[in-house]
N, C-alpha and C. Protein backbone atom coordinates (compact mmCIF):
# COMPACT_ATOMS: atom_id res chain seq x y z
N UNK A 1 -101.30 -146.99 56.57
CA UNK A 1 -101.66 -146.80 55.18
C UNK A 1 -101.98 -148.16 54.58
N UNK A 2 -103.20 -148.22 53.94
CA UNK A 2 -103.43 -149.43 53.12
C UNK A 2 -103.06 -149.86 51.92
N UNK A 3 -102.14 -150.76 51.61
CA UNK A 3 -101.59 -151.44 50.37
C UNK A 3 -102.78 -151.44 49.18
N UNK A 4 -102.31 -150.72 47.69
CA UNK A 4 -103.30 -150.46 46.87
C UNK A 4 -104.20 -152.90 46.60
N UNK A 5 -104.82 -152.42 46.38
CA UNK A 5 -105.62 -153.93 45.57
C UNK A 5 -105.21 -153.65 44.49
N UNK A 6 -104.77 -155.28 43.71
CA UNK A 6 -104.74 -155.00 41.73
C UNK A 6 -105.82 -156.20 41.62
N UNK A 7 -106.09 -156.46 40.90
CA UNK A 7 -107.00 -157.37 39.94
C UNK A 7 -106.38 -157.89 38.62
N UNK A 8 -106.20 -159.24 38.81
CA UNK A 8 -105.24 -159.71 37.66
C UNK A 8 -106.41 -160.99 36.88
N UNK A 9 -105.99 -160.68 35.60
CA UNK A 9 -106.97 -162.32 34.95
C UNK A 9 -106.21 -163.35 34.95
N UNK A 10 -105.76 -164.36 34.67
CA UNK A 10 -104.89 -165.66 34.50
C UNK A 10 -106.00 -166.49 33.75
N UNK A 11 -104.93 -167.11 32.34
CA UNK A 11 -105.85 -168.67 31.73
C UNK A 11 -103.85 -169.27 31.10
N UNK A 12 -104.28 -170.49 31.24
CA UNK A 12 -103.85 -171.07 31.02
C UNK A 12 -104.00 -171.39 29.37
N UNK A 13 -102.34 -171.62 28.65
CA UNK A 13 -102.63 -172.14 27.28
C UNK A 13 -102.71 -173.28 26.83
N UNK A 14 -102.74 -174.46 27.99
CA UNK A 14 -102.88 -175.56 27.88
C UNK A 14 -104.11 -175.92 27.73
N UNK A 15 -104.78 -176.79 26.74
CA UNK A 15 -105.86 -177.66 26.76
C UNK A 15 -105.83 -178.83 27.63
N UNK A 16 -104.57 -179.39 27.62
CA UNK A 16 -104.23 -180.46 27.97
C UNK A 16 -104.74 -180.59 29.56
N UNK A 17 -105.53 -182.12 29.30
CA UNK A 17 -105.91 -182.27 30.62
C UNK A 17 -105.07 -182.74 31.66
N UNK A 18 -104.49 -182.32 32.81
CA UNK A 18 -103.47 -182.88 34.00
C UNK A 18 -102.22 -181.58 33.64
N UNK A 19 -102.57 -180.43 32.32
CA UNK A 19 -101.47 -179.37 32.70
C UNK A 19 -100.92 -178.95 33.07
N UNK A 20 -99.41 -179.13 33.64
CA UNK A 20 -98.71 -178.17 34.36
C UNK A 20 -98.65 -176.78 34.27
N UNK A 21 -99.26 -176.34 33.58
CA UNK A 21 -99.47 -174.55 33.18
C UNK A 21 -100.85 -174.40 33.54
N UNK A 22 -101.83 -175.08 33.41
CA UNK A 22 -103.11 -174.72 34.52
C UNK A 22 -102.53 -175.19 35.48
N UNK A 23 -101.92 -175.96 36.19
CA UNK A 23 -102.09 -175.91 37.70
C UNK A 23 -100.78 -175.14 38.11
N UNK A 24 -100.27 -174.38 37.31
CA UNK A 24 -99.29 -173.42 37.91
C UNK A 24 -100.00 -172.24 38.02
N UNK A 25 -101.17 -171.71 37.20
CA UNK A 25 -102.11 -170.93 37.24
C UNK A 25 -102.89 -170.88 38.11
N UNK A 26 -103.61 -172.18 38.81
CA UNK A 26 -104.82 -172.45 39.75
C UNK A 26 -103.75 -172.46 41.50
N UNK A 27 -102.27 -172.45 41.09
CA UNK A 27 -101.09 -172.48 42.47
C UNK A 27 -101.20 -170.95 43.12
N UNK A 28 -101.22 -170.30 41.93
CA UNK A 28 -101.07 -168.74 41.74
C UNK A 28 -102.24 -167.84 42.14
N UNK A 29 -103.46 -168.64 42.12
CA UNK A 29 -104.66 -168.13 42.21
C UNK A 29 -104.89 -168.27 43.52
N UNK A 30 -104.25 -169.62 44.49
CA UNK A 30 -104.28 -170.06 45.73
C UNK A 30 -103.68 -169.45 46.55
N UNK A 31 -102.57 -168.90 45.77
CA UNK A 31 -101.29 -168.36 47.06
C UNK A 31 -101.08 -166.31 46.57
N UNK A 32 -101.76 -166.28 46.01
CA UNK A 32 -101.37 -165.18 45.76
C UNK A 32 -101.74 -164.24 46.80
N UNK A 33 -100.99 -162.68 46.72
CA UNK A 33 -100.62 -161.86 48.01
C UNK A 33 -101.75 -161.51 48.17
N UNK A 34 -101.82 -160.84 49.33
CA UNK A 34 -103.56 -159.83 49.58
C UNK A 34 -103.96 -158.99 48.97
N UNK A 35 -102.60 -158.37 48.24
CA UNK A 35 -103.09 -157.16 47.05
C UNK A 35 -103.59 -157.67 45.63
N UNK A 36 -103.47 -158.77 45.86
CA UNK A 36 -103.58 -159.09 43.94
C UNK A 36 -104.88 -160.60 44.41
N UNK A 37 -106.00 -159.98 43.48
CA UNK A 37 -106.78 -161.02 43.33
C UNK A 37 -106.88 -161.47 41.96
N UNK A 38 -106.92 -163.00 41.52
CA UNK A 38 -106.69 -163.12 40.77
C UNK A 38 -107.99 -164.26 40.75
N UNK A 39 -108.93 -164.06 39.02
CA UNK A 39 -109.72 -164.48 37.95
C UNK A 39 -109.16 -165.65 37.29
N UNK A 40 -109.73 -166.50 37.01
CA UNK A 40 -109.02 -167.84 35.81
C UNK A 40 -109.99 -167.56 34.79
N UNK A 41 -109.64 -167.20 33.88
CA UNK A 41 -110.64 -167.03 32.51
C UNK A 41 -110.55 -168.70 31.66
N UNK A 42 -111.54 -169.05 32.11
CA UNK A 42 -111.06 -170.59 31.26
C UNK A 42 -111.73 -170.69 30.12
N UNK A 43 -112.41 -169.95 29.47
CA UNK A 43 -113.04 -170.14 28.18
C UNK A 43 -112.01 -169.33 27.02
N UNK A 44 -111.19 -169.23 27.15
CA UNK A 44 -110.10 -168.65 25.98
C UNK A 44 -110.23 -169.43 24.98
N UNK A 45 -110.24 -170.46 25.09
CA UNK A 45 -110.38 -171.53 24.22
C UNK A 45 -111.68 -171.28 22.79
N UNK A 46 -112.65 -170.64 23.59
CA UNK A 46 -113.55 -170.66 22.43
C UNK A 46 -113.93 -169.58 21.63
N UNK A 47 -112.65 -168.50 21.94
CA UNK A 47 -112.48 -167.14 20.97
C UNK A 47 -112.05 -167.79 19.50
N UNK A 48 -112.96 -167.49 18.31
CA UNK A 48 -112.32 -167.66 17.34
C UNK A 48 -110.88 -167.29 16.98
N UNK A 49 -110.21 -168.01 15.73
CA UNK A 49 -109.32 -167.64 15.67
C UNK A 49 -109.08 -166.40 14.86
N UNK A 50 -108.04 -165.64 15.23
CA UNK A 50 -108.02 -164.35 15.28
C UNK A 50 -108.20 -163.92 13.30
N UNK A 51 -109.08 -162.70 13.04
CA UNK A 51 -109.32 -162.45 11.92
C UNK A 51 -109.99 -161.48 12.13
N UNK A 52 -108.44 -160.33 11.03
CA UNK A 52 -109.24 -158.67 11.35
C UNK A 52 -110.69 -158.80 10.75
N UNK A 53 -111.11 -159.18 10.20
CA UNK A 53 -112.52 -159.04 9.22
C UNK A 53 -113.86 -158.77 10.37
N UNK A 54 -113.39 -159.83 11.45
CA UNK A 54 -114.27 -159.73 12.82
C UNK A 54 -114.10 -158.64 13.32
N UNK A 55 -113.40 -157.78 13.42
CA UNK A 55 -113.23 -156.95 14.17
C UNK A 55 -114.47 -155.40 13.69
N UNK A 56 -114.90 -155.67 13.00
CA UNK A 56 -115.62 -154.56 12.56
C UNK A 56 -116.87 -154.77 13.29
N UNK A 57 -117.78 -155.73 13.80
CA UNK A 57 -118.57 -156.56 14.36
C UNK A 57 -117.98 -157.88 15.31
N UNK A 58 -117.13 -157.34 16.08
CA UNK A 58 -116.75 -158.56 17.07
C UNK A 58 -117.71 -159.52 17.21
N UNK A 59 -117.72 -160.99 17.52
CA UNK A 59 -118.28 -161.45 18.34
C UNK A 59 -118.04 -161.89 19.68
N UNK A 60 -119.69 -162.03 20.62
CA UNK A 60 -119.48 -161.59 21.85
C UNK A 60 -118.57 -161.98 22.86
N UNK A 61 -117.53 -162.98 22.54
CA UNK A 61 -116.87 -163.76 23.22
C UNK A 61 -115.80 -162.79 23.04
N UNK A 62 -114.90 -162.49 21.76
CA UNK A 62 -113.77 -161.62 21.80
C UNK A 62 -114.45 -159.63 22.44
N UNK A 63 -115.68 -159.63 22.54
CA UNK A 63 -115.64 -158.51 23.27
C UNK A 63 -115.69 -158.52 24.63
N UNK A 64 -115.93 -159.85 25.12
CA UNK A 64 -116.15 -160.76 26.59
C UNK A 64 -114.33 -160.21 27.21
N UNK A 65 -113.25 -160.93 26.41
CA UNK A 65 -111.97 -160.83 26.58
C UNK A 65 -112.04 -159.43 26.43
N UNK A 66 -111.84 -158.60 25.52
CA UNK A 66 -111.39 -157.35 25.82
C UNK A 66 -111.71 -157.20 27.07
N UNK A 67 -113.23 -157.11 27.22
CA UNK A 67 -113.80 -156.20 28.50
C UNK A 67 -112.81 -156.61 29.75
N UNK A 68 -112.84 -157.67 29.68
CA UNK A 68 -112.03 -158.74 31.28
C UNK A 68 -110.68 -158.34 30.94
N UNK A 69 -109.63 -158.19 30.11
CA UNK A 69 -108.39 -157.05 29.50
C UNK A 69 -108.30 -156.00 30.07
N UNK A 70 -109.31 -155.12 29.61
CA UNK A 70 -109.55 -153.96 30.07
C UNK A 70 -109.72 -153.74 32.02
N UNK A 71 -110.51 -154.64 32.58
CA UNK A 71 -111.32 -154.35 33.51
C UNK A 71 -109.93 -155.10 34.48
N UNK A 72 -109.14 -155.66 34.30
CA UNK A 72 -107.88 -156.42 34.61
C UNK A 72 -106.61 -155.36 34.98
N UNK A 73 -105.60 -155.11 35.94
CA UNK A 73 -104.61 -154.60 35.63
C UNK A 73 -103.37 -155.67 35.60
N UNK A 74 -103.58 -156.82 35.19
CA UNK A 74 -102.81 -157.85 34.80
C UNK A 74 -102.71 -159.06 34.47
N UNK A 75 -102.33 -159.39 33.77
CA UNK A 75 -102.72 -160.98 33.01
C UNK A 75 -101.65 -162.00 33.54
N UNK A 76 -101.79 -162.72 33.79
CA UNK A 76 -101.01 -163.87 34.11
C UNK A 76 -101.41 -165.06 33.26
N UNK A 77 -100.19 -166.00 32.71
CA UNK A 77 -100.48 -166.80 31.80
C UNK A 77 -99.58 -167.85 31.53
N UNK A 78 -100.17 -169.22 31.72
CA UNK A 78 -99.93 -170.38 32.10
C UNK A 78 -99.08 -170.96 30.46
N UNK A 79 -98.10 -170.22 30.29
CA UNK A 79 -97.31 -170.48 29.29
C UNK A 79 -96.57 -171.63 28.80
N UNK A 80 -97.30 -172.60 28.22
CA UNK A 80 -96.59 -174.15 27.68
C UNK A 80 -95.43 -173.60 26.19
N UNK A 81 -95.14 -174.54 25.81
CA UNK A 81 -94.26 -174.44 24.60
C UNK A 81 -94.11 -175.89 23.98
N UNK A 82 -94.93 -175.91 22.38
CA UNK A 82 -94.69 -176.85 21.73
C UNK A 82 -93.99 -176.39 20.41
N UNK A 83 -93.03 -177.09 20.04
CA UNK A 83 -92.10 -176.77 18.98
C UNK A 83 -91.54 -175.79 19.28
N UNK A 84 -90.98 -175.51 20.54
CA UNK A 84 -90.14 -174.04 20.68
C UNK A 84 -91.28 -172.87 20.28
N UNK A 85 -92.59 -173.01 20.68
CA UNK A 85 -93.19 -171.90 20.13
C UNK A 85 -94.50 -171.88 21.33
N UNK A 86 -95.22 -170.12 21.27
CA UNK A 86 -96.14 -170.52 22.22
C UNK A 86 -97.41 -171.99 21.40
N UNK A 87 -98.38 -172.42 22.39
CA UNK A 87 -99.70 -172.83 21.44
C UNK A 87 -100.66 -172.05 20.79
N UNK A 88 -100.97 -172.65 20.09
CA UNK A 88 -101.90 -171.73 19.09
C UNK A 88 -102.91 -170.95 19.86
N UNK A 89 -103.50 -171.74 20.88
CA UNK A 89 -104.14 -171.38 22.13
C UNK A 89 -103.96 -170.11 22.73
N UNK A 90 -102.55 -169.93 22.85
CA UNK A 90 -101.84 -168.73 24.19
C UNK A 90 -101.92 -167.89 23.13
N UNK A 91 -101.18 -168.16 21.66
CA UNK A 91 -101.08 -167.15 20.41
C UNK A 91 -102.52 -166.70 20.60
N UNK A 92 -103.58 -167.01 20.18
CA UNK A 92 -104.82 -166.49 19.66
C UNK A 92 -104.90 -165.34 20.48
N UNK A 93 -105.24 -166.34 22.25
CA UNK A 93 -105.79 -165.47 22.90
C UNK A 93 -104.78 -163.89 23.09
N UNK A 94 -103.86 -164.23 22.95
CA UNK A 94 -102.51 -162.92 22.72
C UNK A 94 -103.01 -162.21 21.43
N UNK A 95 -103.31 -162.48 20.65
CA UNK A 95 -103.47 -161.91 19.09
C UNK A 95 -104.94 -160.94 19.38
N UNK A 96 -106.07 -161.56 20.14
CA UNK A 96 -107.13 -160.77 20.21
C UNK A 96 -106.91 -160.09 20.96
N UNK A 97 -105.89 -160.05 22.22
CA UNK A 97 -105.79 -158.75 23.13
C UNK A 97 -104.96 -157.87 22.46
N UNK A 98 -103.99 -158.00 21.72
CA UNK A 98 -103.48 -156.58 20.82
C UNK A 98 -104.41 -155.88 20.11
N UNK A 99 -105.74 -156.53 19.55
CA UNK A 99 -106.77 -155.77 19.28
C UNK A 99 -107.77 -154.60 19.79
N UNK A 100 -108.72 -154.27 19.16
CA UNK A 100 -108.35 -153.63 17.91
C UNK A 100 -107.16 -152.50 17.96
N UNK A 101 -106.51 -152.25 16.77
CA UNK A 101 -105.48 -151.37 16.53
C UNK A 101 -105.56 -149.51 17.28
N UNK A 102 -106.75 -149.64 17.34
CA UNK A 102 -106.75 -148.01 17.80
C UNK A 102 -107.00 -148.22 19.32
N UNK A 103 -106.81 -149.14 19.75
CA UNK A 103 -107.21 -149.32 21.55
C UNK A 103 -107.19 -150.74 21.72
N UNK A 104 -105.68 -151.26 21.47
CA UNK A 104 -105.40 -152.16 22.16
C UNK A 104 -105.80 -152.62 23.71
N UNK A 105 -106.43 -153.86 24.10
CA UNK A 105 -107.46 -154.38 24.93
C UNK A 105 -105.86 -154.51 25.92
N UNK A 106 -104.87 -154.96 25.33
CA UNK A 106 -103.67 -155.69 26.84
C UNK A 106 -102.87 -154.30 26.91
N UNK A 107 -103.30 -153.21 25.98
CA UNK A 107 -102.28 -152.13 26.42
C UNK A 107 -102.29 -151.39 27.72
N UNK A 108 -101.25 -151.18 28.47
CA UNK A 108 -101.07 -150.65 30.01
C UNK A 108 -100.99 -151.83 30.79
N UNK A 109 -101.14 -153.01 30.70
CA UNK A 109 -101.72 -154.12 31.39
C UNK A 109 -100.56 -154.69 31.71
N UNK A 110 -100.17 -155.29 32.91
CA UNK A 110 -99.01 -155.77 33.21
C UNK A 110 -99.20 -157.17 33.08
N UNK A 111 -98.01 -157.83 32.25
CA UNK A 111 -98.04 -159.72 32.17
C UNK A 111 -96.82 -160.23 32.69
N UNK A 112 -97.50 -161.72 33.20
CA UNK A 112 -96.69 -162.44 33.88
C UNK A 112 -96.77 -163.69 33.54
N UNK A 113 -95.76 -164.26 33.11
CA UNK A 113 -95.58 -165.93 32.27
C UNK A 113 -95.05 -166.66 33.77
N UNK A 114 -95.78 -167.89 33.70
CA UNK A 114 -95.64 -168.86 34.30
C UNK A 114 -95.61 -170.44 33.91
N UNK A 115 -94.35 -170.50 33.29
CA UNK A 115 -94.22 -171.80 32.05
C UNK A 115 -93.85 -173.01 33.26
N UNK A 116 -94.21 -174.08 32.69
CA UNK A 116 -93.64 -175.62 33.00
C UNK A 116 -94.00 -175.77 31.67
N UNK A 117 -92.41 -176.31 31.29
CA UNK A 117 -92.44 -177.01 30.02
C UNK A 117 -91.23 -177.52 29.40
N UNK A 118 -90.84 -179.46 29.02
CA UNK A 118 -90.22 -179.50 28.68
C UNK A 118 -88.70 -179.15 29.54
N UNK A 119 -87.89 -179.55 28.95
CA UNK A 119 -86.23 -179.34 29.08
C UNK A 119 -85.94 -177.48 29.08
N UNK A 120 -86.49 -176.95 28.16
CA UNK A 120 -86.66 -175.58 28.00
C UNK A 120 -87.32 -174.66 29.05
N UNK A 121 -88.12 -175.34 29.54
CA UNK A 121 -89.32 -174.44 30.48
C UNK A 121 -90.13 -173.67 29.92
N UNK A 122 -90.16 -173.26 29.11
CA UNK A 122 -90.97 -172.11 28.39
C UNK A 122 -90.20 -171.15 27.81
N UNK A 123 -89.07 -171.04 27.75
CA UNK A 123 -87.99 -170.06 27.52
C UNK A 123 -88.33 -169.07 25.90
N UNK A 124 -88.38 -170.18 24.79
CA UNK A 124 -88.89 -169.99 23.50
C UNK A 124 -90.24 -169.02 23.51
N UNK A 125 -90.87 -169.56 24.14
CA UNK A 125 -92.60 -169.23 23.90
C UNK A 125 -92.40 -167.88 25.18
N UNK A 126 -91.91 -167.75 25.67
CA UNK A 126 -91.67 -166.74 26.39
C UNK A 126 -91.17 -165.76 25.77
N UNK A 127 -89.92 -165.67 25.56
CA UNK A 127 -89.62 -164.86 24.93
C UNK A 127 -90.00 -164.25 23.65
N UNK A 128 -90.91 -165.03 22.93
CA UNK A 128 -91.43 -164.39 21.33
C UNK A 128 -92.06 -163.45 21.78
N UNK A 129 -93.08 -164.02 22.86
CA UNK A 129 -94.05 -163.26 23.10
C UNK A 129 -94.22 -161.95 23.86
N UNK A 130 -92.87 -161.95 24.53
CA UNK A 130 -92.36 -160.84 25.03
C UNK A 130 -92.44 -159.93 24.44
N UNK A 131 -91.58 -159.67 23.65
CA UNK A 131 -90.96 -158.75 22.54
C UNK A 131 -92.33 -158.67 21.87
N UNK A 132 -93.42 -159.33 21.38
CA UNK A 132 -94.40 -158.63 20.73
C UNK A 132 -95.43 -157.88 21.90
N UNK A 133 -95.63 -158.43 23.35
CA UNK A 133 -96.57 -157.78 24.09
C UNK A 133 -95.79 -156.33 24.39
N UNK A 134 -94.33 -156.33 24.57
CA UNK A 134 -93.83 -155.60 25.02
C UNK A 134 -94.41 -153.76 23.35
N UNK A 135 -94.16 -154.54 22.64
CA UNK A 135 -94.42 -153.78 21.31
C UNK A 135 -95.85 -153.53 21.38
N UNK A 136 -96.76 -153.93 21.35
CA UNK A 136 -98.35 -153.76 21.64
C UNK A 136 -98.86 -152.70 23.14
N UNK A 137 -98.11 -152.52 23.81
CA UNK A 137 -98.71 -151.51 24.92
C UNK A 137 -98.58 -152.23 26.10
N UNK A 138 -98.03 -153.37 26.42
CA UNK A 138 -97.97 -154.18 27.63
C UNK A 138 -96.84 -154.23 28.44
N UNK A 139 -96.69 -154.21 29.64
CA UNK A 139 -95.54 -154.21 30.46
C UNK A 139 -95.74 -155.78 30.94
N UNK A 140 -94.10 -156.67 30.35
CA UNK A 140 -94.29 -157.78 30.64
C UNK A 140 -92.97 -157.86 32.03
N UNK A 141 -93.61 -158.70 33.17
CA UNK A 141 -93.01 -158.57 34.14
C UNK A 141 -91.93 -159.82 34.06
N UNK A 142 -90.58 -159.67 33.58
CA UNK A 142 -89.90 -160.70 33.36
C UNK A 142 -89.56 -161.70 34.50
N UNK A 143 -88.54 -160.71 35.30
CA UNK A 143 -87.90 -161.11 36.37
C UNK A 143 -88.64 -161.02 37.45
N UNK A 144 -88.64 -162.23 38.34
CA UNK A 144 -87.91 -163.56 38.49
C UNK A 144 -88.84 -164.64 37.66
N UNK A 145 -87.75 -165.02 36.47
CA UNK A 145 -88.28 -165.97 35.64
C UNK A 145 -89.11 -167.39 36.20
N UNK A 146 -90.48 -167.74 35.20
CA UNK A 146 -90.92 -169.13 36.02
C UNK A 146 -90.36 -169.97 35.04
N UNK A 147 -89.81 -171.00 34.80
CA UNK A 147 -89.60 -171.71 33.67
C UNK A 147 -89.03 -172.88 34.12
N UNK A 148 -90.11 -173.76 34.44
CA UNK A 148 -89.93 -174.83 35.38
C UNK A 148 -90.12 -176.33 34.22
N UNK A 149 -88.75 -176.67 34.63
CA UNK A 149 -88.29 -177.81 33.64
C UNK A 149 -89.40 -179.21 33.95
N UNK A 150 -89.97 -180.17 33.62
CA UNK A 150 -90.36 -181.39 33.85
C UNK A 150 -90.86 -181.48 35.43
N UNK A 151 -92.03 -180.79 35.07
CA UNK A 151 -92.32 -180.63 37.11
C UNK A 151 -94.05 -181.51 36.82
N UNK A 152 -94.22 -182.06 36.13
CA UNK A 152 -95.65 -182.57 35.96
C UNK A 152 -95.48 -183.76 36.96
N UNK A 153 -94.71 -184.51 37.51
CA UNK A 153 -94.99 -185.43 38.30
C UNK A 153 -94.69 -184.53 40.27
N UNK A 154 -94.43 -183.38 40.07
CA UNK A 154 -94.59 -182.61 41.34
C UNK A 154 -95.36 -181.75 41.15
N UNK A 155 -96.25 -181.73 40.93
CA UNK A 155 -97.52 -180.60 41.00
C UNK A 155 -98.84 -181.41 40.09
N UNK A 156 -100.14 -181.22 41.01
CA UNK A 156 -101.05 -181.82 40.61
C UNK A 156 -101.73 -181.10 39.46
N UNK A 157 -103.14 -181.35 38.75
CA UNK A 157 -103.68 -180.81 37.91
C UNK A 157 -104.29 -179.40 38.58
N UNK A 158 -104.79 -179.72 39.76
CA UNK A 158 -105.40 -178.39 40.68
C UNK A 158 -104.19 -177.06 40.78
N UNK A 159 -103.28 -178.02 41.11
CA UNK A 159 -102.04 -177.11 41.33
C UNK A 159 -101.69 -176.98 42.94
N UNK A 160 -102.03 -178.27 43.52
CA UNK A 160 -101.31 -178.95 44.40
C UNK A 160 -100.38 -178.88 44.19
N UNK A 161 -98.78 -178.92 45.61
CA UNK A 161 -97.70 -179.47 45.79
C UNK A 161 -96.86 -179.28 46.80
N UNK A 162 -96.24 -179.77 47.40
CA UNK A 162 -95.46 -179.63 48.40
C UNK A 162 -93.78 -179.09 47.97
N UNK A 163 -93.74 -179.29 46.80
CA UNK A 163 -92.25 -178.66 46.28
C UNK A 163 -92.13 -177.27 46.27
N UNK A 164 -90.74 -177.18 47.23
CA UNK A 164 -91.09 -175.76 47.49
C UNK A 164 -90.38 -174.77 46.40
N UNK A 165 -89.45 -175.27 45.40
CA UNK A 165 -89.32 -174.99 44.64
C UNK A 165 -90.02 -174.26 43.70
N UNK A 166 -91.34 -174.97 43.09
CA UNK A 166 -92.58 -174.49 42.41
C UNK A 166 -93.17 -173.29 43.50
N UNK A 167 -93.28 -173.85 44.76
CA UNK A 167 -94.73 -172.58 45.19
C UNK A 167 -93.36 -171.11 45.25
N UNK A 168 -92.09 -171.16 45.59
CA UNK A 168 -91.62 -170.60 46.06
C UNK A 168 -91.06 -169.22 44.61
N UNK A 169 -90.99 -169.89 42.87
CA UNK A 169 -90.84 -169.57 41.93
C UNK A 169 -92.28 -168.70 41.64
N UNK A 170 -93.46 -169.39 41.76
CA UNK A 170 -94.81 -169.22 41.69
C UNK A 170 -94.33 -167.54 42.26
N UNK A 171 -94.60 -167.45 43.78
CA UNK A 171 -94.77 -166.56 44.59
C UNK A 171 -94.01 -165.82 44.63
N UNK A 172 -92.46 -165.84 43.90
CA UNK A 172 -91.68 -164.73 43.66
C UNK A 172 -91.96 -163.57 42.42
N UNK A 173 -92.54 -164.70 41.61
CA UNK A 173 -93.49 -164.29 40.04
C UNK A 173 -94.48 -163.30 40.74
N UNK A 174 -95.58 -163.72 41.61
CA UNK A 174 -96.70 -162.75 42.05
C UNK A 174 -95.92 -161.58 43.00
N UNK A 175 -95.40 -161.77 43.62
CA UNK A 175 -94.80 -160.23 44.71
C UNK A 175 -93.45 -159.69 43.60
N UNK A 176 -93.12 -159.57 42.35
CA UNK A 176 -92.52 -159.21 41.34
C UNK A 176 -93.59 -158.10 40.68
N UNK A 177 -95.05 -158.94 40.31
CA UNK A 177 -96.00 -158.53 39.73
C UNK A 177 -96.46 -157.68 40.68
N UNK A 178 -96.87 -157.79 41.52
CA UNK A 178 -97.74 -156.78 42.66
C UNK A 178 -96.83 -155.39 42.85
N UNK A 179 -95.32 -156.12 42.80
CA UNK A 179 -94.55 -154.65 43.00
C UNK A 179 -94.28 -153.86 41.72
N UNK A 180 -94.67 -154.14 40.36
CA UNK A 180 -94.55 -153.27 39.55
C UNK A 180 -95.91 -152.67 39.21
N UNK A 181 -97.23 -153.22 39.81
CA UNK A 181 -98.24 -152.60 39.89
C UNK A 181 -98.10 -151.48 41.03
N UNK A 182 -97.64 -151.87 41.82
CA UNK A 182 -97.58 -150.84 42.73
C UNK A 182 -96.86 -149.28 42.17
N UNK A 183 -95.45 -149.72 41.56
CA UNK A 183 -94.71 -148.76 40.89
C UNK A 183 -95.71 -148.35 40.02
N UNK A 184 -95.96 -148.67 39.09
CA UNK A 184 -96.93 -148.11 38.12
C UNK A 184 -97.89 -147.05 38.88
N UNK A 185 -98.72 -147.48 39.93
CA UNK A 185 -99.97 -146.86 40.53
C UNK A 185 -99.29 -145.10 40.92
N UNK A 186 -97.89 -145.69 41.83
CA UNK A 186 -97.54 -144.49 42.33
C UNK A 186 -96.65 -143.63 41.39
N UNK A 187 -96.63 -143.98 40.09
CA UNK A 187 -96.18 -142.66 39.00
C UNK A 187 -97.06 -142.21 38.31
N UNK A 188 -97.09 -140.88 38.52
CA UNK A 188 -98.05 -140.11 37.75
C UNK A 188 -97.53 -140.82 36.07
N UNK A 189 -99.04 -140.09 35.63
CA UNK A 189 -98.77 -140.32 34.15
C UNK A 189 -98.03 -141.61 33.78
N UNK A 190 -98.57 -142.88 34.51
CA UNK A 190 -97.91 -144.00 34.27
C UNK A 190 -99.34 -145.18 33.54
């Protein structure tokens, strides 16, 4: 019997060039299982910022994201944290996938945070965002947490590394994710 395929998107909320949250993203994209192929959406960045007024006439970039939302059965997302909070960045692009209200774009969609950040790891910005994707229609795949303390001098910008720590957190995150896609696939009415 053949193991179902998922299709996952991943972007990173870092701008920052030499990111440990893109190259925990571009680690993830490298090593990930045979069932899950995974997309880097790197233009998140140039979705306006979020404003219902657009929504009556999207423009083509936030209907770009839905579609890749939609066409996705999971998001993965390179979760930084400044001020104990996600970036405005990770917020936005989060704010346009709860959109629009009658057919939320991330609803059904399974997410997976993959923070380096700080003393915290991502813990803050993780968790807000939980509790609101979880409220919006999204199944966020918690466990086994990534929240990798001060790892920017062990992992490159590509998302190189020999620490097996990182690939080994990375890859427990993706076969976590693959197995609740799987659960999902095989319940009816799921």
């Amino acid at each position: 019997m053949t193991s179902p395929t998922f299709a996952a998107i991943a972007f990173s909320g870092s701008l920052r060039n030499g990111s440990s949250n893109t190259a925990l993203v571009r680690l993830a994209q490298r090593i990930a299982p045979p069932e899950l192929t995974i997309e880097i959406i790197d233009w998140v960045d140039q979705l306006p910022w979020m404003n219902p007024d657009l929504e009556t006439d999207p423009p083509e970039i936030v209907l770009r994201w839905w579609a890749a939302l939609r066409g996705a059965d999971a998001l993965i997302i390179g979760m930084p944290e400044y001020n104990a909070t996600p970036t405005a960045l990770a917020k936005n692009a989060i704010d346009w996938a709860t959109r629009p209200p009658s057919d939320r774009a991330i609803a059904g969609t399974a997410v997976a945070f993959l923070s380096a950040a700080g003393r915290s790891g991502g813990k803050n910005s993780q968790e807000s965002v939980t509790l609101l994707l979880g409220f919006m229609g999204a199944t966020v795949v918690e466990e086994p947490q990534v929240r990798l303390s001060l790892v920017g001098d062990r992992i490159d910008a590509d998302g190189n590394t020999d620490d097996p720590l990182i690939i080994d957190a990375v890859a427990a995150k993706l076969r976590a994710l693959v197995d609740a896609l799987t659960l999902r696939a095989a319940t009816p009415g799921a």
